[in-house]
Protein backbone atom coordinates (compact mmCIF):
# COMPACT_ATOMS: atom_id res chain seq x y z
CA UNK A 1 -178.32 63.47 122.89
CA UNK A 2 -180.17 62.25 120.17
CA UNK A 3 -177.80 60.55 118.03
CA UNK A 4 -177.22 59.09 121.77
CA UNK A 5 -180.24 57.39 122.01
CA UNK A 6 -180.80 56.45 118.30
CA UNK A 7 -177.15 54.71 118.43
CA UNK A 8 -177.83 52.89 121.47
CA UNK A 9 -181.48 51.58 120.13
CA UNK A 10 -180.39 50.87 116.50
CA UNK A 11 -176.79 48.91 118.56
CA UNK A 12 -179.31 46.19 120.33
CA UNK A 13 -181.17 45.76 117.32
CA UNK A 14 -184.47 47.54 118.56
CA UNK A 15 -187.09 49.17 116.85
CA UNK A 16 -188.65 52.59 117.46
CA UNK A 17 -191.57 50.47 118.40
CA UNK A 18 -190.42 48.62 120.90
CA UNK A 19 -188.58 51.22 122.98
CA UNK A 20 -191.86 53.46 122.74
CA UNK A 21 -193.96 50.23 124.42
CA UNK A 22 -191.35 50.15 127.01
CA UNK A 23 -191.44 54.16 127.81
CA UNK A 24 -195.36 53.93 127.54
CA UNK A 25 -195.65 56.44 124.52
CA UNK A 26 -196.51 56.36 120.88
CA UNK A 27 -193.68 55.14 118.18
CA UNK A 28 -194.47 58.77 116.71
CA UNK A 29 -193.32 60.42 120.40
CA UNK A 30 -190.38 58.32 120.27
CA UNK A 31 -189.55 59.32 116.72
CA UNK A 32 -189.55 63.06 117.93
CA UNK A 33 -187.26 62.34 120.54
CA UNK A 34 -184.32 60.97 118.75
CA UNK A 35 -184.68 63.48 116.21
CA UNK A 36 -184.65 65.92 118.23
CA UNK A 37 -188.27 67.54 117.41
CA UNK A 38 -189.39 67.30 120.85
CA UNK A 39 -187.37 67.07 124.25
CA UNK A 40 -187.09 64.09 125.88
CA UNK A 41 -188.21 64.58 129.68
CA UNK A 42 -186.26 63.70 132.92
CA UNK A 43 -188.29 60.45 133.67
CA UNK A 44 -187.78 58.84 130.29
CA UNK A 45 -183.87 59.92 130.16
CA UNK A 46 -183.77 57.91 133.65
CA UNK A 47 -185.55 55.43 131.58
CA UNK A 48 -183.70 54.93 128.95
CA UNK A 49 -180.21 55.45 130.94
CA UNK A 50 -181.51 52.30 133.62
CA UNK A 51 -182.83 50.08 130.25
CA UNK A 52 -179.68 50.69 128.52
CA UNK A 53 -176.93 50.40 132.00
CA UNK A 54 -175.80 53.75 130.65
CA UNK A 55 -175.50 57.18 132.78
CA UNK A 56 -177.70 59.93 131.51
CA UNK A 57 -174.42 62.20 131.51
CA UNK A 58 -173.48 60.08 128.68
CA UNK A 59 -177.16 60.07 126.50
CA UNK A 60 -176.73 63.55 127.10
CA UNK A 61 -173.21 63.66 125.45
CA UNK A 62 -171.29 64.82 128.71
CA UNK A 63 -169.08 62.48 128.84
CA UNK A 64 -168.10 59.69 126.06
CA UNK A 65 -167.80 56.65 128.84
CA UNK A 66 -171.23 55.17 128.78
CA UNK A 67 -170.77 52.64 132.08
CA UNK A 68 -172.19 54.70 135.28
CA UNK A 69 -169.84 55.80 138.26
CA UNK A 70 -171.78 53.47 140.53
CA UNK A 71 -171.15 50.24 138.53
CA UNK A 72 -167.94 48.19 139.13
């Protein structure tokens, strides 16, 4: 999961920074989370998973298809 969401950031050109304003939290927080120092809680995997149009089955390395069931 945490290569997940370091790949997906570092793929749209985004900085630690900037995903921590959008979650709310400190760049330091963030920087825990991808490497895997602290788990990352439900409501910023739904987060992350709506920012990024991916499911959270895939940040969570479930499945390797990042589009959602839902979208066509």
């Amino acid at each position: 999961m945490y290569k997940r969401i370091r790949d997906l950031r570092i793929d749209r050109d985004l900085t630690q920074h900037q995903i921590a304003q959008l979650l709310n939290i400190s760049q330091a927080t963030y920087s825990r989370y991808e490497n895997g120092n602290l788990d990352v809680p439900s409501s910023v995997l739904i987060k992350l998973a709506n920012f990024y149009n991916v499911s959270i089955d895939y940040i969570l390395g479930q499945t390797n298809i990042a589009k959602r069931s839902y979208d066509k």
